[in-house]
N, C-alpha and C. Protein backbone atom coordinates (compact mmCIF):
# COMPACT_ATOMS: atom_id res chain seq x y z
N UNK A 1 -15.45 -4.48 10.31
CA UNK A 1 -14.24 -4.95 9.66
C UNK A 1 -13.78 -6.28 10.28
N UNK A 2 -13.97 -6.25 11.51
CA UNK A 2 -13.56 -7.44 12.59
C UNK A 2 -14.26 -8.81 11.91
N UNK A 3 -15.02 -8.75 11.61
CA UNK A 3 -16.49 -9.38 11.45
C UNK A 3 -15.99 -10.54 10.13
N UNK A 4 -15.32 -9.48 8.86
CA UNK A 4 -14.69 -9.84 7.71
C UNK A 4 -13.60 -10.47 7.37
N UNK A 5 -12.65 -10.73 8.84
CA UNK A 5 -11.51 -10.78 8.86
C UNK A 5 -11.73 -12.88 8.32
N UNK A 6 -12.35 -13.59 8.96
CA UNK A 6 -12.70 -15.01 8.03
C UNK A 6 -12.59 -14.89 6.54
N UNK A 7 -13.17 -14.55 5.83
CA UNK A 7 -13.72 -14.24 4.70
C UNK A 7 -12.44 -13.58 3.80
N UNK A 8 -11.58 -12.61 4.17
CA UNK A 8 -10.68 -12.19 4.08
C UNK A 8 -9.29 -13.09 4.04
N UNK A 9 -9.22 -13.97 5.12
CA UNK A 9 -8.16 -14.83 5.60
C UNK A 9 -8.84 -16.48 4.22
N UNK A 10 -9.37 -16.56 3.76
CA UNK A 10 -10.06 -17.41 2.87
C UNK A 10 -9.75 -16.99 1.38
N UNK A 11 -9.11 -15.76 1.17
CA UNK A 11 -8.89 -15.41 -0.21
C UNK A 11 -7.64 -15.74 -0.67
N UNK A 12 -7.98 -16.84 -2.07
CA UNK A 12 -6.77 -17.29 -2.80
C UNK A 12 -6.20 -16.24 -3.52
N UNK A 13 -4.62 -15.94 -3.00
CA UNK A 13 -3.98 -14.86 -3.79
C UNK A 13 -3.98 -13.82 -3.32
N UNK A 14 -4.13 -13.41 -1.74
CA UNK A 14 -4.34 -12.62 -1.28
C UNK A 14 -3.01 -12.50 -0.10
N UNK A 15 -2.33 -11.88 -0.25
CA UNK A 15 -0.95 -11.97 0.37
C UNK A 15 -0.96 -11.10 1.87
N UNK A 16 -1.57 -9.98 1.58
CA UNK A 16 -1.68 -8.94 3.00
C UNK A 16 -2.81 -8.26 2.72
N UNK A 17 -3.28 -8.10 4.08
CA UNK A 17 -4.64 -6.54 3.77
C UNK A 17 -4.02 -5.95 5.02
N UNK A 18 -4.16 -4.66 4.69
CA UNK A 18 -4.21 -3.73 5.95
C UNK A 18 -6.06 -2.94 5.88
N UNK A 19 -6.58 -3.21 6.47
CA UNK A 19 -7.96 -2.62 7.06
C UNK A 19 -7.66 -1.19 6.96
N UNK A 20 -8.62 -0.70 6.49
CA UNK A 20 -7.68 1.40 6.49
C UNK A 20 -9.13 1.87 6.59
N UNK A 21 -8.77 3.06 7.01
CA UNK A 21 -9.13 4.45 7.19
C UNK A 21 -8.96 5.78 6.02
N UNK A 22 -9.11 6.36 5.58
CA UNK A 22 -8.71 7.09 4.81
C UNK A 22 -8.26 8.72 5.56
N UNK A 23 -7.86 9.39 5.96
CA UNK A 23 -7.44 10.51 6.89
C UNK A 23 -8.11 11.70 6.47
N UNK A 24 -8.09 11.66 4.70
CA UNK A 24 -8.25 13.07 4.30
C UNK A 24 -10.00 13.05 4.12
N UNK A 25 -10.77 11.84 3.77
CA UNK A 25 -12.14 11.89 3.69
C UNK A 25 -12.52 10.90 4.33
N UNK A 26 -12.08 10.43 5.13
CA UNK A 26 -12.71 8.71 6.10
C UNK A 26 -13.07 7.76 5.26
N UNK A 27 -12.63 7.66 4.08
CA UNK A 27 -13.20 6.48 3.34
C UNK A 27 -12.47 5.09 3.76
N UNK A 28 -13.38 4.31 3.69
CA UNK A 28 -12.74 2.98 4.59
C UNK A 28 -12.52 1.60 3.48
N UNK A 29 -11.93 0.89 3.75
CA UNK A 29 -11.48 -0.47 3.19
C UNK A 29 -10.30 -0.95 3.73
N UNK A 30 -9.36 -1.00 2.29
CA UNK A 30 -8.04 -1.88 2.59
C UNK A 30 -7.20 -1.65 1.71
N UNK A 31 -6.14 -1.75 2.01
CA UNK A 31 -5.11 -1.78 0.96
C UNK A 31 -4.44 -3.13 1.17
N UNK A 32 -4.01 -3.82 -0.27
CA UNK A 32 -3.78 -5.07 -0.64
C UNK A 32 -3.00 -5.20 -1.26
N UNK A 33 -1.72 -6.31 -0.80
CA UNK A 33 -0.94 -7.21 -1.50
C UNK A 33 -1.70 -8.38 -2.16
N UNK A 34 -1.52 -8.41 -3.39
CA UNK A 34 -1.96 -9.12 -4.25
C UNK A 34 -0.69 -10.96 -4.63
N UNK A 35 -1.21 -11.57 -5.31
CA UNK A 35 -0.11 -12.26 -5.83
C UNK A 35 0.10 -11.50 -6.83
N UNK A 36 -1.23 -11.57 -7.84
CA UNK A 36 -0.90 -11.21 -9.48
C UNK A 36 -2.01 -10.31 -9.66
N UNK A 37 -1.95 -9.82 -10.51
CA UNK A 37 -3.03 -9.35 -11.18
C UNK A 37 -4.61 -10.20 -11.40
N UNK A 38 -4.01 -11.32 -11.98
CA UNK A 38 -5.37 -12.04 -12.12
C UNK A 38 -6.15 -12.23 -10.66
N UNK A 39 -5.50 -12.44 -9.37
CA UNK A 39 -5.80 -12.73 -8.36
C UNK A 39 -6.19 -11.48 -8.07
N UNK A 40 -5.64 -10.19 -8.16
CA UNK A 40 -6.75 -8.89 -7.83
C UNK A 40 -8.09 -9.07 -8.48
N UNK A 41 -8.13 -9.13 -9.69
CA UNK A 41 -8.96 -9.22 -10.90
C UNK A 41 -10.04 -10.50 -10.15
N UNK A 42 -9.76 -11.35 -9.93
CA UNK A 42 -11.27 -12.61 -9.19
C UNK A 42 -11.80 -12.16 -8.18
N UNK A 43 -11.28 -11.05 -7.41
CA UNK A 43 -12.05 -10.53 -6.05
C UNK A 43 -12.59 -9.42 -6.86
N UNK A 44 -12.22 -8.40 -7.50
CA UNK A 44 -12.76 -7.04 -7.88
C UNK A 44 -13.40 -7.50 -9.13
N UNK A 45 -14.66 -8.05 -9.16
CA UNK A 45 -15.26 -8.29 -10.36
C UNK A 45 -16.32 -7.81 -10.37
N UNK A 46 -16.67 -7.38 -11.28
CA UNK A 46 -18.22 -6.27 -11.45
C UNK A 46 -19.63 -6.64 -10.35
N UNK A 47 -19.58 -8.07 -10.07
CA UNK A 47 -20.84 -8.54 -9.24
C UNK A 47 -19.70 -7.71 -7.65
N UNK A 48 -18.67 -7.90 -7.54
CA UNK A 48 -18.48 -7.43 -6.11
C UNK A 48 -18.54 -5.46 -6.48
N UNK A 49 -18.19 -5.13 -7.13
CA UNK A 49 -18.41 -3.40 -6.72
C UNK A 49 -20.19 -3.60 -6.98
N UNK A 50 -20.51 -4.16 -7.88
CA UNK A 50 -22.73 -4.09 -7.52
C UNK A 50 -22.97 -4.00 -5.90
N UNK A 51 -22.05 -5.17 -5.11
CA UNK A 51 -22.60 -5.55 -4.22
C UNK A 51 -21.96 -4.05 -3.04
N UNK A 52 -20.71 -3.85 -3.28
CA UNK A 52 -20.08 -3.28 -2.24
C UNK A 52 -21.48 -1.85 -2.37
N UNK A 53 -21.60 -1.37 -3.75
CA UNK A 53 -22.64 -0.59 -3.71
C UNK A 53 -24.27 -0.17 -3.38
N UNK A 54 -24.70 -1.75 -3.34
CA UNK A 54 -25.52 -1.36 -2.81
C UNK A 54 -25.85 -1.83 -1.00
N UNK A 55 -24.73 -2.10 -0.14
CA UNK A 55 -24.74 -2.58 0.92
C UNK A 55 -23.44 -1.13 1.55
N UNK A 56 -23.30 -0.70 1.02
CA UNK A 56 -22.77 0.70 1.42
C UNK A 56 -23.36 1.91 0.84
N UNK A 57 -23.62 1.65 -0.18
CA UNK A 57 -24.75 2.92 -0.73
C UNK A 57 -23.87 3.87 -1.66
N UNK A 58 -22.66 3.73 -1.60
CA UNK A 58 -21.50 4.26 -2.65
C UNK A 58 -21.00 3.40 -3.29
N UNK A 59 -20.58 4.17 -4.30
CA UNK A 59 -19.43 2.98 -5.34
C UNK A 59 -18.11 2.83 -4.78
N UNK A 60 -17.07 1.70 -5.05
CA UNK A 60 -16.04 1.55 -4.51
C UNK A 60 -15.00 2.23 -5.23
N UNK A 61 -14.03 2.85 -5.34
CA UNK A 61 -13.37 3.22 -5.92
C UNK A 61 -11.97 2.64 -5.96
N UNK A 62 -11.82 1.89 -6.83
CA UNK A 62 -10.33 0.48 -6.60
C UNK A 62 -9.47 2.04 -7.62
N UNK A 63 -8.04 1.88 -6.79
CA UNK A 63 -6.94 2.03 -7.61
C UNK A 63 -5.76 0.86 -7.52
N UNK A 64 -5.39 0.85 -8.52
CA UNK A 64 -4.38 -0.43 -9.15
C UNK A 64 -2.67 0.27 -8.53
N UNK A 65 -1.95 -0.21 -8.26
CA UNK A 65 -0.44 -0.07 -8.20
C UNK A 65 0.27 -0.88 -8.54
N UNK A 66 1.84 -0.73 -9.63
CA UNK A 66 2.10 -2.13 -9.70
C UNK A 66 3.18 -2.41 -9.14
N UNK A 67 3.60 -3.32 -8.28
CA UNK A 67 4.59 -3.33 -6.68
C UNK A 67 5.72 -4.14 -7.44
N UNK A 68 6.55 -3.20 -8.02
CA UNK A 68 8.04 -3.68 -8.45
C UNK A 68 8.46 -4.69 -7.70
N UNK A 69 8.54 -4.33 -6.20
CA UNK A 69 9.55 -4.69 -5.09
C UNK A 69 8.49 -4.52 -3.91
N UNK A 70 8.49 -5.47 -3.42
CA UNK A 70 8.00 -5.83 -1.88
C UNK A 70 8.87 -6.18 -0.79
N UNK A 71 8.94 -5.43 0.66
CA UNK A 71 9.89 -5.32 1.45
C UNK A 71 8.94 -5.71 2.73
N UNK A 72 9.26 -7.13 3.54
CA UNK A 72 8.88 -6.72 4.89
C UNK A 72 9.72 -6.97 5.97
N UNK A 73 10.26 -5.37 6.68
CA UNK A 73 11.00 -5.57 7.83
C UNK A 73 10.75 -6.33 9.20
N UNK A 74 9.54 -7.14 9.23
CA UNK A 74 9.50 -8.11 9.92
C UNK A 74 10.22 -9.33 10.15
N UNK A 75 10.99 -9.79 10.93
CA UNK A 75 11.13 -11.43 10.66
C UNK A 75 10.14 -12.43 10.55
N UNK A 76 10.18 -12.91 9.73
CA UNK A 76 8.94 -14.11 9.90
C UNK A 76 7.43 -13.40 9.33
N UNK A 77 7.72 -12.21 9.16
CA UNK A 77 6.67 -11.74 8.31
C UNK A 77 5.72 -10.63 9.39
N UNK A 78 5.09 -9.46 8.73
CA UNK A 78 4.29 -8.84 9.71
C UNK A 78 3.48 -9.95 9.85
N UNK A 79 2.77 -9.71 11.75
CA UNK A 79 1.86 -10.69 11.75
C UNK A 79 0.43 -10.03 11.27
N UNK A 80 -0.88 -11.13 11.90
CA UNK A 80 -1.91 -10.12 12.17
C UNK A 80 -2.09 -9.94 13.60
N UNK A 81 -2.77 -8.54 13.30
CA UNK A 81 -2.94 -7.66 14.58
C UNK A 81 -4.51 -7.03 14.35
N UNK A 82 -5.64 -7.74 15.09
CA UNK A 82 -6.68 -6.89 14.96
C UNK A 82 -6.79 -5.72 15.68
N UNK A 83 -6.27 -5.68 16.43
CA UNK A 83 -6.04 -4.25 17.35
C UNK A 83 -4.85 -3.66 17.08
N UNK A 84 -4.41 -2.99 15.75
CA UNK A 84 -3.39 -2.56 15.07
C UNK A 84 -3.39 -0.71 15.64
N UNK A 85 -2.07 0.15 15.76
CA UNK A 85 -1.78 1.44 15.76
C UNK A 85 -1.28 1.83 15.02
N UNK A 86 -1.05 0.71 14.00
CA UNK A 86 0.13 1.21 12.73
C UNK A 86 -1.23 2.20 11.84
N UNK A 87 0.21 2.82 10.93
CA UNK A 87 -0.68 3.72 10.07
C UNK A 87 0.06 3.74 8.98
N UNK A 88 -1.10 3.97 7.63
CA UNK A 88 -0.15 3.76 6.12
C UNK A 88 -0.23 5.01 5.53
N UNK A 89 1.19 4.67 4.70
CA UNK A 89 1.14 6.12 3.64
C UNK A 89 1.35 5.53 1.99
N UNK A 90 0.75 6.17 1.17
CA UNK A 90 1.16 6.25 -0.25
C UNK A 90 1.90 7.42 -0.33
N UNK A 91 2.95 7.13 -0.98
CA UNK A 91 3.71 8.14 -1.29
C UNK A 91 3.81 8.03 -3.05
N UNK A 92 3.48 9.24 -3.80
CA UNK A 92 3.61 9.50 -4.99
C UNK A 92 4.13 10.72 -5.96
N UNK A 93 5.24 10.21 -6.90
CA UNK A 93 6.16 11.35 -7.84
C UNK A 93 6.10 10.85 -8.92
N UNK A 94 5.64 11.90 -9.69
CA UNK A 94 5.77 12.40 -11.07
C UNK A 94 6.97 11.11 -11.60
N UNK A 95 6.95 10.78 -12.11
CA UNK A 95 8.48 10.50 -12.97
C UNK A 95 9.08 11.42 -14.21
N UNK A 96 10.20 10.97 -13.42
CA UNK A 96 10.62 12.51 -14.38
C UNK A 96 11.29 12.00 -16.18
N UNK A 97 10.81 13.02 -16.91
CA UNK A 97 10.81 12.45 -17.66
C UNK A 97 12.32 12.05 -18.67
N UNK A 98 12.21 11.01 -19.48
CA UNK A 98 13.66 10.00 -19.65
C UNK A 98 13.75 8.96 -18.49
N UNK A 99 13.12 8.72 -17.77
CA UNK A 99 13.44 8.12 -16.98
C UNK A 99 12.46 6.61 -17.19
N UNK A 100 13.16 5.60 -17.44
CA UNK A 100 12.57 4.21 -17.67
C UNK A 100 12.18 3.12 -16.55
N UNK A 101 11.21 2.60 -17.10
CA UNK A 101 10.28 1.51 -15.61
C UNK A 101 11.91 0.54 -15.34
N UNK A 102 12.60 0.39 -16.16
CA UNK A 102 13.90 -0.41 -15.68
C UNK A 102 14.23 0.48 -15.00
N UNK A 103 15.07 1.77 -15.46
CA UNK A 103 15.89 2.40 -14.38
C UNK A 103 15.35 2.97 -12.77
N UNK A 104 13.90 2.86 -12.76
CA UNK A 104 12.87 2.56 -11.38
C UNK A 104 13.45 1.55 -10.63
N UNK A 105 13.40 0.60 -11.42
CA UNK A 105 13.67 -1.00 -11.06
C UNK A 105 15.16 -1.04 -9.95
N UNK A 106 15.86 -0.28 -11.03
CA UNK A 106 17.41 -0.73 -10.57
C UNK A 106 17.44 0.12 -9.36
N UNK A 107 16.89 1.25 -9.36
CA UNK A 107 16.61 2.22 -7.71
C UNK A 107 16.18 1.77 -6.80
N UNK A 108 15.12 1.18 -7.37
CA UNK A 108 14.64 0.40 -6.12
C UNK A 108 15.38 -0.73 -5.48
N UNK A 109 15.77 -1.57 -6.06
CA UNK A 109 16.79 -2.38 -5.55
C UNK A 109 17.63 -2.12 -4.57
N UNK A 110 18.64 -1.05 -5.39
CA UNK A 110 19.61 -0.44 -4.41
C UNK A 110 19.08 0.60 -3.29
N UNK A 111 17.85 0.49 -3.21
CA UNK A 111 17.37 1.18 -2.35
C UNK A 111 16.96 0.23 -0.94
N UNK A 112 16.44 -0.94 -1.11
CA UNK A 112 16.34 -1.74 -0.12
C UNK A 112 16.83 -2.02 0.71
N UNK A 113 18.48 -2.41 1.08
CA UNK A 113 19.42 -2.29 2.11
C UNK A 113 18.60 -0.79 3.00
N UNK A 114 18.31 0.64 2.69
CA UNK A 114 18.26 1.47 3.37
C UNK A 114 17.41 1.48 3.85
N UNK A 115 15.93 1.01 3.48
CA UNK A 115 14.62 0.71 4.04
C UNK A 115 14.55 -0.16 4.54
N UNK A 116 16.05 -1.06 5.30
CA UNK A 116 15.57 -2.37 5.61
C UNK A 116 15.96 -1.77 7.31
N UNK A 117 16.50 -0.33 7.81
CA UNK A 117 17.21 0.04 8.69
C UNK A 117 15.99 1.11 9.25
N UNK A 118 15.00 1.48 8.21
CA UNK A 118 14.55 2.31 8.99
C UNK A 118 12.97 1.71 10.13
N UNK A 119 13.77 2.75 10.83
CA UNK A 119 13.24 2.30 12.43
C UNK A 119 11.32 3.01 12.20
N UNK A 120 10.86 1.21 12.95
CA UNK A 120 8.92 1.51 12.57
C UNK A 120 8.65 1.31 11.30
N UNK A 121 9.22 0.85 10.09
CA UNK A 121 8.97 0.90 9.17
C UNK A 121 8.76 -0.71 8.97
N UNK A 122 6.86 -1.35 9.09
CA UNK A 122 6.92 -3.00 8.87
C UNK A 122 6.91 -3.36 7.81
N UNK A 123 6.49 -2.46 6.52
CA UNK A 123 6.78 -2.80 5.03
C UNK A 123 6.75 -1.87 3.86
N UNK A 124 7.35 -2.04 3.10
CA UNK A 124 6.84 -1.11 1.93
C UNK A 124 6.84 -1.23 0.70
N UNK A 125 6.44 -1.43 -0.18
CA UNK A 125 5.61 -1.91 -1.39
C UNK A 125 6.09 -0.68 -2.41
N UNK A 126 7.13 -0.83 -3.15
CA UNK A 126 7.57 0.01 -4.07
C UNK A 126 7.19 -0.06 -5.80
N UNK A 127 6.59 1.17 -6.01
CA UNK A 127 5.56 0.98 -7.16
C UNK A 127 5.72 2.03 -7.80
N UNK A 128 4.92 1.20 -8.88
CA UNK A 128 4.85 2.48 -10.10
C UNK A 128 3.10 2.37 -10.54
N UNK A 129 2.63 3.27 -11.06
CA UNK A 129 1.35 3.45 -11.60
C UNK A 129 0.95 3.77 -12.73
N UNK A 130 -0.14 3.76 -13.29
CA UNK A 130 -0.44 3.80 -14.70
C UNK A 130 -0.07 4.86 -15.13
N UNK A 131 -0.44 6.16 -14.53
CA UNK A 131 -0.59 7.67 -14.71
C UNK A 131 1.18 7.88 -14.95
N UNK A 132 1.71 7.13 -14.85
CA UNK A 132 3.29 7.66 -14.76
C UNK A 132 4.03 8.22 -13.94
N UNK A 133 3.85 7.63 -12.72
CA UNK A 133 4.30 7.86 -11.17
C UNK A 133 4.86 7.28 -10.21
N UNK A 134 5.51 7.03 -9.67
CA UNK A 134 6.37 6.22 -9.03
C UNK A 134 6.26 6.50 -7.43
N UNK A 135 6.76 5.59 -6.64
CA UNK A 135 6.83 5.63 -4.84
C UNK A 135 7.08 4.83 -4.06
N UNK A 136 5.94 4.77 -3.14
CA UNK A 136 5.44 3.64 -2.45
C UNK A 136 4.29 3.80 -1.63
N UNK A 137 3.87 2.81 -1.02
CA UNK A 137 3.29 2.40 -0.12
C UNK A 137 3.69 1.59 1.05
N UNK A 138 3.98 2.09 2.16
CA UNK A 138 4.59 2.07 3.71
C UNK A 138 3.53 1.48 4.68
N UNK A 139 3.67 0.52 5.30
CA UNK A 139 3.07 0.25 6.49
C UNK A 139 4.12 0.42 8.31
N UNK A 140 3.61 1.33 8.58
CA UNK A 140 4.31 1.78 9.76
C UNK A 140 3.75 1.49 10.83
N UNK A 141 4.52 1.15 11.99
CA UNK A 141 4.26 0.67 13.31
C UNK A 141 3.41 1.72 14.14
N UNK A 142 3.99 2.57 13.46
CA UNK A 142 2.84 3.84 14.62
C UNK A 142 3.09 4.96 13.93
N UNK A 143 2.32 6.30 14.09
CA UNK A 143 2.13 7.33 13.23
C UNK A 143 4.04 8.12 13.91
N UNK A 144 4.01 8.34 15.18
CA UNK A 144 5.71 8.19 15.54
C UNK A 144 6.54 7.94 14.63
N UNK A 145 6.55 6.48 14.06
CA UNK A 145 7.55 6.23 13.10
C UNK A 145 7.81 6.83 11.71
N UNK A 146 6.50 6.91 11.09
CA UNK A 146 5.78 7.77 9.69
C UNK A 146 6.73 9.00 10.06
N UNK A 147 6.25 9.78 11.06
CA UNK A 147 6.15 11.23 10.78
C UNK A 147 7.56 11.49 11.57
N UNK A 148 8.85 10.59 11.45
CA UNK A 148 9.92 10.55 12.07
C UNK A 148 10.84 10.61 10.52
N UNK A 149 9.70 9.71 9.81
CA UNK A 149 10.31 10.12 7.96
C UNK A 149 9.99 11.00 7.32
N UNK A 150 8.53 11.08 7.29
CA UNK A 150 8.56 12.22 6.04
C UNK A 150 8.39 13.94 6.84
N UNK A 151 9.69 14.22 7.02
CA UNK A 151 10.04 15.37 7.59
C UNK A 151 10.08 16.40 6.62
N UNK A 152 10.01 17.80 6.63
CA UNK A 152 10.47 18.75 5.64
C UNK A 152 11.21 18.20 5.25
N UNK A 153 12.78 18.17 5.78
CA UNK A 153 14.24 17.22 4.78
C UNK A 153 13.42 16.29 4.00
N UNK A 154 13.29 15.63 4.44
CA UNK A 154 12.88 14.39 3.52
C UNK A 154 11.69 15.15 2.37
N UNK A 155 11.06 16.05 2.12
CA UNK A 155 10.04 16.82 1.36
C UNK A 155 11.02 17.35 0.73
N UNK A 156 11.94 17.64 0.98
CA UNK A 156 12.99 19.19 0.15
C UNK A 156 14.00 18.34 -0.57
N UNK A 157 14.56 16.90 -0.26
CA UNK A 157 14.88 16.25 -1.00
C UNK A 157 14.46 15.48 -2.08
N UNK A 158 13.26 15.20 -2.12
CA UNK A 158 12.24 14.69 -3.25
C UNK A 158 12.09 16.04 -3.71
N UNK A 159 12.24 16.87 -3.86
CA UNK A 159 12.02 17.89 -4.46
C UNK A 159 13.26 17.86 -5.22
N UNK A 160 14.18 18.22 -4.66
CA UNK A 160 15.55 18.75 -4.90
C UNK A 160 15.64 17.46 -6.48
N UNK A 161 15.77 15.97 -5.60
CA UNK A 161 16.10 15.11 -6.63
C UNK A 161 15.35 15.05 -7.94
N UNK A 162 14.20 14.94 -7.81
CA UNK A 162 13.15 14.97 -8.38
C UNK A 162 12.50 15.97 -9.92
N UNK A 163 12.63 16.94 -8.97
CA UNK A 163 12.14 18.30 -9.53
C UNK A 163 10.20 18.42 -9.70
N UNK A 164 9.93 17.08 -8.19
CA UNK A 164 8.44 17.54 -8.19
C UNK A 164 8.41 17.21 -6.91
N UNK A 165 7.30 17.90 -6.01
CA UNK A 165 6.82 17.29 -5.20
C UNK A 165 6.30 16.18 -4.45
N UNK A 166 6.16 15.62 -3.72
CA UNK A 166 5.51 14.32 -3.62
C UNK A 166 4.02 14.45 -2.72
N UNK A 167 3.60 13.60 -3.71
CA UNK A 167 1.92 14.12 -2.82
C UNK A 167 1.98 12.83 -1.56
N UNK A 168 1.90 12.48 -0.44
CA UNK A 168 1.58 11.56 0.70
C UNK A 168 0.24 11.31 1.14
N UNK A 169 -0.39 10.54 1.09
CA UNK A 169 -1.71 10.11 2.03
C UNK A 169 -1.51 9.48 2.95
N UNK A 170 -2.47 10.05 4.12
CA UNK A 170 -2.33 8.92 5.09
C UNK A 170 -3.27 7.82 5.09
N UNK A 171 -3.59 6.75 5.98
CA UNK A 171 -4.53 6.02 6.23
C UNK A 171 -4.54 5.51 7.65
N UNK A 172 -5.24 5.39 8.40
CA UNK A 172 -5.12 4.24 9.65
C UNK A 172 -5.39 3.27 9.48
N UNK A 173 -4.72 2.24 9.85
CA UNK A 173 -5.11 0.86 9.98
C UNK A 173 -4.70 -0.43 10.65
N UNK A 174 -6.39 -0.09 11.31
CA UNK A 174 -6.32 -0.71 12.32
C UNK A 174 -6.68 -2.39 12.63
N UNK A 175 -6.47 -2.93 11.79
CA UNK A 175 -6.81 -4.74 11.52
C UNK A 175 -5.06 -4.73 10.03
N UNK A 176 -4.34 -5.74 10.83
CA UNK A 176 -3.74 -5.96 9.81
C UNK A 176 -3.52 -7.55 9.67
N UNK A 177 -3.36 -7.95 8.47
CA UNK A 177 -4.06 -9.40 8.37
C UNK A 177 -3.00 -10.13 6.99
N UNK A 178 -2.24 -10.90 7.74
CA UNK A 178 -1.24 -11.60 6.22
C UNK A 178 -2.74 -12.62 5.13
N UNK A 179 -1.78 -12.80 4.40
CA UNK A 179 -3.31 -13.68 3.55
C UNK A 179 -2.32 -15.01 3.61
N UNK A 180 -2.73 -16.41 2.38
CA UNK A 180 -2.34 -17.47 2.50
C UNK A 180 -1.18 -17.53 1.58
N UNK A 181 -0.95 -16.53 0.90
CA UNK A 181 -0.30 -16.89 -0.39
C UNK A 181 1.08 -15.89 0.00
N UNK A 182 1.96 -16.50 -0.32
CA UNK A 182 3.49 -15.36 -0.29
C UNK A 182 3.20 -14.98 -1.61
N UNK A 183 4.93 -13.81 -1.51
CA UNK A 183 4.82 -12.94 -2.75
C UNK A 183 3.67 -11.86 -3.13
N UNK A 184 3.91 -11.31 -4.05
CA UNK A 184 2.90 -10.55 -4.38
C UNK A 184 3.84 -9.28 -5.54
N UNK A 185 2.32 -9.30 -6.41
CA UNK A 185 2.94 -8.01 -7.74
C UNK A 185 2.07 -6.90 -7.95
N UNK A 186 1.18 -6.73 -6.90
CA UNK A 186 -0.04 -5.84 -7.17
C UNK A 186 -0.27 -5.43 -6.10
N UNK A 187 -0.57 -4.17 -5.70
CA UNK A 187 -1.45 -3.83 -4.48
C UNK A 187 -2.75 -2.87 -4.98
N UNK A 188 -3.81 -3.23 -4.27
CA UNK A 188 -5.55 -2.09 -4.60
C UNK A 188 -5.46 -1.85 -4.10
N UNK A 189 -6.02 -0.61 -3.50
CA UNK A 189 -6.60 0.12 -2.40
C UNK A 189 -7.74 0.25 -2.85
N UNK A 190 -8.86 0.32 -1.73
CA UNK A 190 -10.24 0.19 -1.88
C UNK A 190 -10.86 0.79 -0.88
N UNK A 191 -11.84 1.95 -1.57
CA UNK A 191 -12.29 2.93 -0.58
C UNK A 191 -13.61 3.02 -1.09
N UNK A 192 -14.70 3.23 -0.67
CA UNK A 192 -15.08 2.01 0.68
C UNK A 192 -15.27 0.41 0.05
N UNK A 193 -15.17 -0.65 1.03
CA UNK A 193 -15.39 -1.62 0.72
C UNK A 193 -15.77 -2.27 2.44
């Protein structure tokens, strides 16, 4: 991964990678701040999953998110860290139904002041997905900080509010790497790459 980090730092439209781990099956890549779509779309093009496949021997499996709202509690921005302890989570709920990609929107908003306080928390990428699901994606300073949030309370209240569960993944990742471009409206995750 070390090796990639040039090559990586060279991509137009490429706002953040976090280097990951996958927890529940070790599948490895990255998860990505995008600018746009089209800028996901010029890296993930049919000649790169040929290639990721036959130089890993599996297919890559890209999922799309689309990042309403991007938050980083850094000043000056997370940096990079090739020797990273942070660890990421997707967090994902049902949307319930009546409930509109605006009125997401307006939650999320007023939700930012509160995620801007919580402690270990270097970013989080608030999204919605094709399937009709809503969340985020968290980059945390250390697994400490993660698992200081998503406590039972915090499980029994997504429930409570909700009326579904929330499924969480973890990831490690350990190379974290800003790209050249600010902003961003997309994040992939990519397992393996």
């Amino acid at each position: 991964m070390r090796d990639t980090i040039p090559q990586y730092q060279a991509i137009a439209g490429l706002n953040f990678k976090a280097f990951s781990f996958a927890r529940a099956d070790g599948h490895y890549g990255g998860i990505y701040l995008w600018k746009d779509l089209d800028a996901a779309r010029a890296w993930f093009t049919p000649r790169w999953f040929e290639r990721v496949k036959q130089e890993r021997g599996a297919p890559a499996d890209v999922r799309v998110f689309e990042v309403v709202l991007a938050l980083d509690n850094t000043p000056g921005g997370t940096p990079a860290n090739p020797d990273s302890s942070a660890v990421a989570t997707i967090v994902e709920i049902p949307i319930p139904a009546g409930v509109s990609k605006e009125r997401i929107a307006q939650g999320y908003a007023a939700a930012v002041p509160g995620f801007q306080k919580v402690q270990g928390l270097l970013r989080k990428y608030f999204i919605t997905t094709a399937d009709g699901k809503f969340g985020g994606i968290y980059l945390w300073k250390d697994e400490a900080s993660a698992n200081a949030w998503f406590t039972p309370t915090w499980r029994d209240r997504v429930l409570k509010e909700y009326g579904q569960p929330a499924s969480v993944e973890w990831f490690d990742t350990p190379i974290l790497l800003p790209g050249q471009d600010a902003g961003g409206a997309w994040v992939k995750g990519v397992h393996p790459s």
